[in-house]
N, C-alpha and C. Protein backbone atom coordinates (compact mmCIF):
# COMPACT_ATOMS: atom_id res chain seq x y z
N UNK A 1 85.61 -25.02 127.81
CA UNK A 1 86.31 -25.52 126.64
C UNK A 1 85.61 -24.99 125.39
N UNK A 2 86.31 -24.54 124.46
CA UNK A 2 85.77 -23.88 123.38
C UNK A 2 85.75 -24.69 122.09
N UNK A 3 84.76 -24.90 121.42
CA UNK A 3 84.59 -25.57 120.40
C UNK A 3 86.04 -25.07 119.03
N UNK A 4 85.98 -26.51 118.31
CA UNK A 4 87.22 -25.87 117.74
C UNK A 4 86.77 -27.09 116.25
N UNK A 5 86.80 -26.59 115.10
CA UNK A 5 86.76 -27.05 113.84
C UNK A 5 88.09 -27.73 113.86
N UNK A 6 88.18 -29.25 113.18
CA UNK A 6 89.39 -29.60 112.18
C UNK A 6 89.43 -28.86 111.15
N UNK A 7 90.52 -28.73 110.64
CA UNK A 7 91.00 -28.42 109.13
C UNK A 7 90.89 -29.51 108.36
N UNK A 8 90.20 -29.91 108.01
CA UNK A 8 90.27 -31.54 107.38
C UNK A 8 90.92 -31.07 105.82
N UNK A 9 92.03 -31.81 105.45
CA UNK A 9 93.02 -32.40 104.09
C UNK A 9 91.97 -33.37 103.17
N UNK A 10 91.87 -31.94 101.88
CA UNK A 10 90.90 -32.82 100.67
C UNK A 10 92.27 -34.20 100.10
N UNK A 11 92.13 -35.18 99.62
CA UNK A 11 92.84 -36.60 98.98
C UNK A 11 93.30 -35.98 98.12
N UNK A 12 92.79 -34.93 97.22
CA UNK A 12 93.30 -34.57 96.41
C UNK A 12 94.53 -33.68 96.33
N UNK A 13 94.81 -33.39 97.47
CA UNK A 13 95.78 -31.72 97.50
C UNK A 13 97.08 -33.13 98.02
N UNK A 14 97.39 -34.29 97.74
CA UNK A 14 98.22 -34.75 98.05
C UNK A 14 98.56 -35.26 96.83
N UNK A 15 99.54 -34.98 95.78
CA UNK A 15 100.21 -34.98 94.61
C UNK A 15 101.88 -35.60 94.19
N UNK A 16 101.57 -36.10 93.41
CA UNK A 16 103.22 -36.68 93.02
C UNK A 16 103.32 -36.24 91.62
N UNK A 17 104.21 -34.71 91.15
CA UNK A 17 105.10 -34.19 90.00
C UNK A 17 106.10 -34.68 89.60
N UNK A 18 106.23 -34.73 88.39
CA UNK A 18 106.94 -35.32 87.92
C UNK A 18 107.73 -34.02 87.22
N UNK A 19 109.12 -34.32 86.92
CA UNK A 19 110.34 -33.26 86.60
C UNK A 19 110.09 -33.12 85.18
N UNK A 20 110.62 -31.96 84.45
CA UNK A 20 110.32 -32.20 82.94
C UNK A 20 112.04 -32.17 82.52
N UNK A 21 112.64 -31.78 83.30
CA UNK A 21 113.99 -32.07 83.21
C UNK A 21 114.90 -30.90 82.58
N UNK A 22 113.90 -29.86 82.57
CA UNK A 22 113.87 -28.57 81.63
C UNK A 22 115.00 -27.72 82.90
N UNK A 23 115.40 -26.65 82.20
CA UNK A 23 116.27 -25.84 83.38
C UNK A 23 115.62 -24.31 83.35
N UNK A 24 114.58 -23.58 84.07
CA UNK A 24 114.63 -24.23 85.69
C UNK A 24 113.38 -25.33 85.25
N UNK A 25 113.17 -26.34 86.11
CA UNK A 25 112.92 -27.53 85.92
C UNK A 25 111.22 -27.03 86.75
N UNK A 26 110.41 -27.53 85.53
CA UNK A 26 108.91 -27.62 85.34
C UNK A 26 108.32 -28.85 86.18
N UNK A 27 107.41 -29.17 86.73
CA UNK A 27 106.64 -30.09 87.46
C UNK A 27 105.13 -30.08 86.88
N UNK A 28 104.70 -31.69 86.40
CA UNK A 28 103.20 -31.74 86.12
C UNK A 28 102.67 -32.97 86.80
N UNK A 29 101.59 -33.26 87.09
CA UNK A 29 101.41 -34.34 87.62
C UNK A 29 100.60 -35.21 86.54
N UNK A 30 100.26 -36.67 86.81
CA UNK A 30 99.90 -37.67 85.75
C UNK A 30 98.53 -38.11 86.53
N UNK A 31 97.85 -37.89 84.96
CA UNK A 31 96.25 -38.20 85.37
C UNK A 31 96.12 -39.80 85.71
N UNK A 32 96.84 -40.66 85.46
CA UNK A 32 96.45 -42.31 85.89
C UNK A 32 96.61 -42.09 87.59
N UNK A 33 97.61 -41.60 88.26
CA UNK A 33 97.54 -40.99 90.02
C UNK A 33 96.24 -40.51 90.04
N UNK A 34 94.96 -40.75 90.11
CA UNK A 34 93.70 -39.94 90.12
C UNK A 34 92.83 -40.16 91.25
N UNK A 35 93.41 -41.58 92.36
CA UNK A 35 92.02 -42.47 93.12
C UNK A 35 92.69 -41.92 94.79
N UNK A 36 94.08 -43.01 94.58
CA UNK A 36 94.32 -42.87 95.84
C UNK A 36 96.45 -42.48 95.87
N UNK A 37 96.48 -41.77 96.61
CA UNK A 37 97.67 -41.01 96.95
C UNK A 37 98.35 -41.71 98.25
N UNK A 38 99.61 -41.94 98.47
CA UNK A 38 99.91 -42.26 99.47
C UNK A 38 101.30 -41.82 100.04
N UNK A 39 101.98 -41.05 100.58
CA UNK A 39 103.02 -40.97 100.99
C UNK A 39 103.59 -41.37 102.86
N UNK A 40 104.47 -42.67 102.83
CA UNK A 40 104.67 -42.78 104.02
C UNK A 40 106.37 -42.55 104.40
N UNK A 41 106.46 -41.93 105.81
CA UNK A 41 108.01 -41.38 105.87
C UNK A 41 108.12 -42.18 106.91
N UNK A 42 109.31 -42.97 107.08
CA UNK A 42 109.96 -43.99 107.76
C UNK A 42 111.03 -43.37 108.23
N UNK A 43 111.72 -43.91 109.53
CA UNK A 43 113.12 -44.05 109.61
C UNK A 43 113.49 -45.26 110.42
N UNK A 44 114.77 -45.42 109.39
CA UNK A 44 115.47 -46.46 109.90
C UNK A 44 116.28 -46.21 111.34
N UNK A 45 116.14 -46.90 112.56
CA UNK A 45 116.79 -46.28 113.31
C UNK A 45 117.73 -47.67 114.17
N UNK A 46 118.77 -47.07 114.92
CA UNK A 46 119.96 -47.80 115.40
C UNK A 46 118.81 -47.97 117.39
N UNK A 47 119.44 -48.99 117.70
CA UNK A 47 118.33 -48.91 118.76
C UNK A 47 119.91 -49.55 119.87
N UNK A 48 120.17 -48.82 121.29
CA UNK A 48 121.28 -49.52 121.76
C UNK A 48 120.75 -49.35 123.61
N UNK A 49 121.20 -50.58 124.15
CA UNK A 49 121.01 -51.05 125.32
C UNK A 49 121.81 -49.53 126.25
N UNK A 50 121.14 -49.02 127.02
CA UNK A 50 122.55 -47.35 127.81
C UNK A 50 122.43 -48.24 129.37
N UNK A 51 123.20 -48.90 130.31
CA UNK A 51 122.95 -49.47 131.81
C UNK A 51 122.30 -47.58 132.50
N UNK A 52 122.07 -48.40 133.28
CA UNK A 52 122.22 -47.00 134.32
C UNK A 52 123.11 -46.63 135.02
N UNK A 53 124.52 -45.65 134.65
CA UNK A 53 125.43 -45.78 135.62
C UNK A 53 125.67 -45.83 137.11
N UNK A 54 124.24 -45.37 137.64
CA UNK A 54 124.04 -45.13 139.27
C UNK A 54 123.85 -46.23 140.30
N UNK A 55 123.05 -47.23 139.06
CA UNK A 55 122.38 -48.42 139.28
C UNK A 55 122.66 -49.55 138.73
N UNK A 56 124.07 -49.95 138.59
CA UNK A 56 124.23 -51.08 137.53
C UNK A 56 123.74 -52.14 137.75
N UNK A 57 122.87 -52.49 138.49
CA UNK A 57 122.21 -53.86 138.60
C UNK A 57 120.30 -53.28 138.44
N UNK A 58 120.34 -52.16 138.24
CA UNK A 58 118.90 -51.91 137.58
C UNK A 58 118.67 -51.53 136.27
N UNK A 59 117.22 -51.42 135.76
CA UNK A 59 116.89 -51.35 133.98
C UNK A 59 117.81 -50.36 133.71
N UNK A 60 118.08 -50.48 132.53
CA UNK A 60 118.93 -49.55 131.90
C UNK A 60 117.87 -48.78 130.71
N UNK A 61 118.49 -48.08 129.61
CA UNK A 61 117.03 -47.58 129.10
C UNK A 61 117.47 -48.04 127.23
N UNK A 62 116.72 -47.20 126.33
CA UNK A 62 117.06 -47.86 125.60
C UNK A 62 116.97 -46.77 124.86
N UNK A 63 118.17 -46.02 123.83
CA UNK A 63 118.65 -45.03 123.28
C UNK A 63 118.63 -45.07 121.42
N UNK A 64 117.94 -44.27 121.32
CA UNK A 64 117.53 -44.54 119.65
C UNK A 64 117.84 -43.89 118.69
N UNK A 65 118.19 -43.66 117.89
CA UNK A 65 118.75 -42.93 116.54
C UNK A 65 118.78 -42.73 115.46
N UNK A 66 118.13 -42.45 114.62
CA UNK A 66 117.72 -42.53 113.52
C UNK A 66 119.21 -42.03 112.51
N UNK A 67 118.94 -43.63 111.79
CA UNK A 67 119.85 -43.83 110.92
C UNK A 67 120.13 -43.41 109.50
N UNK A 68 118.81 -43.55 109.05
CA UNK A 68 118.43 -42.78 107.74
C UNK A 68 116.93 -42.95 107.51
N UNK A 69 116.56 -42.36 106.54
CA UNK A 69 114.81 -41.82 105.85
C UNK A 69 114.61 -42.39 104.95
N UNK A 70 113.43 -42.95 104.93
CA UNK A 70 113.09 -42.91 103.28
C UNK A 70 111.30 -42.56 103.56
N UNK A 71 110.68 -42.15 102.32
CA UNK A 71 109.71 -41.28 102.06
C UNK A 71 109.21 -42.16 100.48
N UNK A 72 108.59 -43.83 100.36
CA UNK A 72 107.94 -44.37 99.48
C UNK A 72 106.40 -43.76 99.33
N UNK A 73 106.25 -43.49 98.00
CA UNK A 73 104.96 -42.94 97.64
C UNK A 73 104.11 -44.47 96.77
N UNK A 74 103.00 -44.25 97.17
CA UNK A 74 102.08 -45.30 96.29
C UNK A 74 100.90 -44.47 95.29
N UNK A 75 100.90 -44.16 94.20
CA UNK A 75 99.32 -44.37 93.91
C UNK A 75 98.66 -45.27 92.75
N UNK A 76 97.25 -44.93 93.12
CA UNK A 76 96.37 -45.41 92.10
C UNK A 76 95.29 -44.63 91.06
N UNK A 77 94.17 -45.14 90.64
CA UNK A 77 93.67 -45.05 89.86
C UNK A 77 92.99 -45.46 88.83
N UNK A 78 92.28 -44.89 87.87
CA UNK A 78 91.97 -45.25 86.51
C UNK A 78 93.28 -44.68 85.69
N UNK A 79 93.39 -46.12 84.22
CA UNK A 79 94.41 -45.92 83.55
C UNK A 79 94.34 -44.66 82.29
N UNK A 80 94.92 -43.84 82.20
CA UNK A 80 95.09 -42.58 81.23
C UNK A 80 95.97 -43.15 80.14
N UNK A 81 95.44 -43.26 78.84
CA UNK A 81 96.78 -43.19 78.00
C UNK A 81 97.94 -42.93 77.83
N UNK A 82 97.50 -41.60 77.39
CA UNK A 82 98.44 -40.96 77.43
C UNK A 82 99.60 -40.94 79.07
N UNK A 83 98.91 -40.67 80.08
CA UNK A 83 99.87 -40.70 81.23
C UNK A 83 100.62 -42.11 81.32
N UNK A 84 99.69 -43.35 81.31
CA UNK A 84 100.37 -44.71 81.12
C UNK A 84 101.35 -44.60 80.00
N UNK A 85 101.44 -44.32 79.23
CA UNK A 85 102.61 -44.26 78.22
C UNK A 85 103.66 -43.86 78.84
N UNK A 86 103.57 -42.01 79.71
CA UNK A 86 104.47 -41.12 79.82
C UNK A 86 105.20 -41.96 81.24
N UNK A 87 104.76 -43.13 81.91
CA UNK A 87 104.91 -43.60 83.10
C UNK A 87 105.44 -45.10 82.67
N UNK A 88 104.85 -45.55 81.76
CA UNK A 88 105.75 -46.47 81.13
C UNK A 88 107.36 -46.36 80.61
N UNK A 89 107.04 -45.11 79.76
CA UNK A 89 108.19 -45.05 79.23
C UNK A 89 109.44 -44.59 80.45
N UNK A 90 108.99 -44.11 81.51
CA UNK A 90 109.64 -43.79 82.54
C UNK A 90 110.67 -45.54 83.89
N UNK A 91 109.48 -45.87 83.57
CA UNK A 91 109.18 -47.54 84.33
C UNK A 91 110.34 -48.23 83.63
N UNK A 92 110.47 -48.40 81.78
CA UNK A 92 111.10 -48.84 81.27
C UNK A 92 112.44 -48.67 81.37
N UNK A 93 112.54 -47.32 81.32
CA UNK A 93 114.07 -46.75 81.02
C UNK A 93 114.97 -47.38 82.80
N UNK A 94 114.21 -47.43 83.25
CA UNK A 94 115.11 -47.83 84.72
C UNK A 94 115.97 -46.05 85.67
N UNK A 95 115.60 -45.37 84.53
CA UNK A 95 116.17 -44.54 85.29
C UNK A 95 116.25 -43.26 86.18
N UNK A 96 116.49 -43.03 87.07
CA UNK A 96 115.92 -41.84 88.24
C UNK A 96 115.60 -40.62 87.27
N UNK A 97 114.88 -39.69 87.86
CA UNK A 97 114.21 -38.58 87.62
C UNK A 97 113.84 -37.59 88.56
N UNK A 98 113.77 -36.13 88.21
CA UNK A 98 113.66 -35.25 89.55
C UNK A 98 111.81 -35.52 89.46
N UNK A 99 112.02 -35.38 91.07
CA UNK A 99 110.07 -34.91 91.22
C UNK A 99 109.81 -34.59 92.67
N UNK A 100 108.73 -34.35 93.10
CA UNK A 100 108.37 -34.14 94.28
C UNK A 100 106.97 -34.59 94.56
N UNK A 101 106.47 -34.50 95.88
CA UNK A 101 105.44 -34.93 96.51
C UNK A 101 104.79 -33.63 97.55
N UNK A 102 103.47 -33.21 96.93
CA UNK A 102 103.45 -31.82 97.36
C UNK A 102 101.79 -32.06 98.16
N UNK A 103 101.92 -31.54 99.43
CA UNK A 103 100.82 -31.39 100.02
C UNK A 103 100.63 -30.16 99.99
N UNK A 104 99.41 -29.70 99.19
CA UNK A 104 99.00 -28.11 98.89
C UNK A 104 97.72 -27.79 99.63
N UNK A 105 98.34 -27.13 101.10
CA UNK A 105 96.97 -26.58 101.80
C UNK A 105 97.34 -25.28 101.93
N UNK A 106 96.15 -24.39 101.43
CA UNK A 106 95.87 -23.10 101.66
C UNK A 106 96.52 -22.66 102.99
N UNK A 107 96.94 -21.90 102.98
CA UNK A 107 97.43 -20.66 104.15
C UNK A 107 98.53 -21.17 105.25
N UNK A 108 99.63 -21.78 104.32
CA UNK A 108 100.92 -21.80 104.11
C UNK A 108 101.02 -23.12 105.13
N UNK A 109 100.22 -23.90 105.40
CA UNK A 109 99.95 -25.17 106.09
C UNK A 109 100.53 -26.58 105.00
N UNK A 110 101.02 -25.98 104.42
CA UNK A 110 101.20 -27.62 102.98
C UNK A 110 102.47 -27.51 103.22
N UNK A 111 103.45 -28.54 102.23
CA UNK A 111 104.51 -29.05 102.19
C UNK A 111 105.12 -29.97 101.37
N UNK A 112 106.20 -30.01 101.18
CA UNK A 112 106.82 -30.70 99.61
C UNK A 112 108.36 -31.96 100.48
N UNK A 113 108.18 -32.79 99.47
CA UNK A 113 109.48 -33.62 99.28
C UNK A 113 110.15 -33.71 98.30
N UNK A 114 110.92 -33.09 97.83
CA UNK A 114 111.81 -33.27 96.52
C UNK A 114 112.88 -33.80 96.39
N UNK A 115 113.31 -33.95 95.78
CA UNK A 115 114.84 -34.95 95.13
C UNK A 115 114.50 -35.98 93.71
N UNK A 116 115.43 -37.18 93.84
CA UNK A 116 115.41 -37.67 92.83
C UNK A 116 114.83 -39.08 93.08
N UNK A 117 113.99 -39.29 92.09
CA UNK A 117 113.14 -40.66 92.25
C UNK A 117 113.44 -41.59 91.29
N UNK A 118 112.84 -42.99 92.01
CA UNK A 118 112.84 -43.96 90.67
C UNK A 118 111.75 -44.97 91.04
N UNK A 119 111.29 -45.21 89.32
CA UNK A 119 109.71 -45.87 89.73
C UNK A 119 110.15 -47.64 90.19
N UNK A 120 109.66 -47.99 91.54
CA UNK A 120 109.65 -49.82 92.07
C UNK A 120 108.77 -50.51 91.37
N UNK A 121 107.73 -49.96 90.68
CA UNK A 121 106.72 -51.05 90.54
C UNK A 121 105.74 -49.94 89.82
N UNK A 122 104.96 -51.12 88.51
CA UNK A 122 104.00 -50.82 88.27
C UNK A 122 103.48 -51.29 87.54
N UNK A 123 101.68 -51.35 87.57
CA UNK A 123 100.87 -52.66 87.52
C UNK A 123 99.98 -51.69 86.68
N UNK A 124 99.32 -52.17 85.71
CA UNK A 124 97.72 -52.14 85.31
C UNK A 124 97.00 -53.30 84.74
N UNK A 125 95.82 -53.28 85.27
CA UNK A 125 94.85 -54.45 85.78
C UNK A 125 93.78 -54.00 84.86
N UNK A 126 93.07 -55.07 83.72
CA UNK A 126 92.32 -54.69 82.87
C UNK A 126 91.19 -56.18 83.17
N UNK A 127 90.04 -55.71 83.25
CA UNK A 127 88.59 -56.66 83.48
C UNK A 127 88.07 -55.87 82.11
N UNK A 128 87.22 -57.11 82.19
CA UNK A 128 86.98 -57.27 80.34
C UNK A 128 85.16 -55.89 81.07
N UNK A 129 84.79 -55.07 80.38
CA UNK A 129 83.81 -54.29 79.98
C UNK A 129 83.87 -53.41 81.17
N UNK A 130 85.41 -53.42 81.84
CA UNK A 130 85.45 -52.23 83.13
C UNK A 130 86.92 -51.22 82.48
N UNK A 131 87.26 -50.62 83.30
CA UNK A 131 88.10 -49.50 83.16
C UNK A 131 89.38 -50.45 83.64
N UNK A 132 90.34 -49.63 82.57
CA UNK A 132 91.71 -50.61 83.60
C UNK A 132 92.49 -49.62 84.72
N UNK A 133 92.67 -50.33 85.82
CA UNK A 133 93.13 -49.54 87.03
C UNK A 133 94.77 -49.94 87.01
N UNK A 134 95.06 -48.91 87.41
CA UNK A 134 96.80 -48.21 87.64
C UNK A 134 97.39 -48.52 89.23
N UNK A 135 98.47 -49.06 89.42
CA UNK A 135 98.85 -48.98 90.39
C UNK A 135 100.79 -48.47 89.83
N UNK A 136 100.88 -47.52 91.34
CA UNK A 136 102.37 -47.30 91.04
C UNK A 136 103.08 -47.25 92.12
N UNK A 137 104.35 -47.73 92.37
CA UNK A 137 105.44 -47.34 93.58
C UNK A 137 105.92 -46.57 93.50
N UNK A 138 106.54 -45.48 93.78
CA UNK A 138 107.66 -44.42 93.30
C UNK A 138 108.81 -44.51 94.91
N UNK A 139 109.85 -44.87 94.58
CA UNK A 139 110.90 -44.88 95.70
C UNK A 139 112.01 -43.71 95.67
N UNK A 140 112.30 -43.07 96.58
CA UNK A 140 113.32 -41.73 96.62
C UNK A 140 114.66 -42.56 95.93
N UNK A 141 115.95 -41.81 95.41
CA UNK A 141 116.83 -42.35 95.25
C UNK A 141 118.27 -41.72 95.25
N UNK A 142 117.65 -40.51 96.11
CA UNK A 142 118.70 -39.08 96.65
C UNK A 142 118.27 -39.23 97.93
N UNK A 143 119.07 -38.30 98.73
CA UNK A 143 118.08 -37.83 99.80
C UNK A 143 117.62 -36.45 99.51
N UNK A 144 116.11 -36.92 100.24
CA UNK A 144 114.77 -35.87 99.49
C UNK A 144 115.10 -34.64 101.02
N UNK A 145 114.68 -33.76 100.14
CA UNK A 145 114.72 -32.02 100.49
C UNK A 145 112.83 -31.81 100.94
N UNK A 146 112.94 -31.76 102.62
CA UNK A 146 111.87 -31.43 103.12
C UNK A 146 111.77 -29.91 102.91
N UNK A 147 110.24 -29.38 102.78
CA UNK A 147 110.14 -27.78 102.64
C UNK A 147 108.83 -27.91 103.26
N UNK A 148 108.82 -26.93 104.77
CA UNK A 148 107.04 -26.54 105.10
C UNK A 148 106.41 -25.71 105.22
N UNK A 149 105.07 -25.58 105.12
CA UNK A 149 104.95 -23.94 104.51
C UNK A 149 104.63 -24.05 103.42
N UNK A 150 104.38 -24.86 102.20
CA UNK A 150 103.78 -24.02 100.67
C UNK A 150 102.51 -23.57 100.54
């Protein structure tokens, strides 16, 4: 058996851009996202009893299907002004925006989620003589465009 290295994924090469809404449409990311990154992909799926036709008085099995996706991102951080503003004012308006979620590993191993988002939630937490920390939800609100390979 031959010894074999992981590729280990720096925290950082996992990113959430935000759209500038420009045509063709620019992507930057926001310095308050700075601690922790999170993207989890779900599916909703239909789950149905199949008998066994050979055996109708034995187990039957159980046949699954995925119904639809969703792809909720979380992050955190220390709070940025300026970015807390640009994420506020986003939070406020209520309304979707293009962006993506880009895992950037060298030598065409990374990968993106794009479509249209809208922010669920968001918190900043201020202790008196500490830094105030950022928390954010970001929920899909299209269906998002997988790409692998960047």
């Amino acid at each position: 058996m031959s010894d074999t290295d992981v590729q280990d994924v720096s925290g950082e090469t996992l990113t959430f851009l935000f759209g500038d809404g420009a045509s063709p449409e620019g992507y930057t990311s926001q310095a308050s996202i700075n601690t922790q990154r999170s993207i989890e992909i779900k599916a909703s799926l239909f789950a149905g009893e199949v008998p066994d036709a050979t055996n109708p008085s034995g187990p039957g099995f159980m046949r699954r299907r995925t119904k639809s996706l969703d792809f909720p991102f979380t992050g955190a951080g220390v709070a940025d002004a300026a970015s807390t503003q640009f994420l506020m004012n986003k939070a406020a308006s209520g309304a979707t925006f293009d962006g993506k979620v880009v895992q950037n590993i060298i030598g065409g191993l990374g990968w993106s989620i794009a479509g249209t988002w809208i922010i669920e939630s968001m918190k900043l937490t201020g202790t008196v003589h500490e830094n105030q920390t950022f928390d954010i939800t970001i929920q899909p609100a299209s269906r998002m465009s997988v790409t692998l390979g960047n």
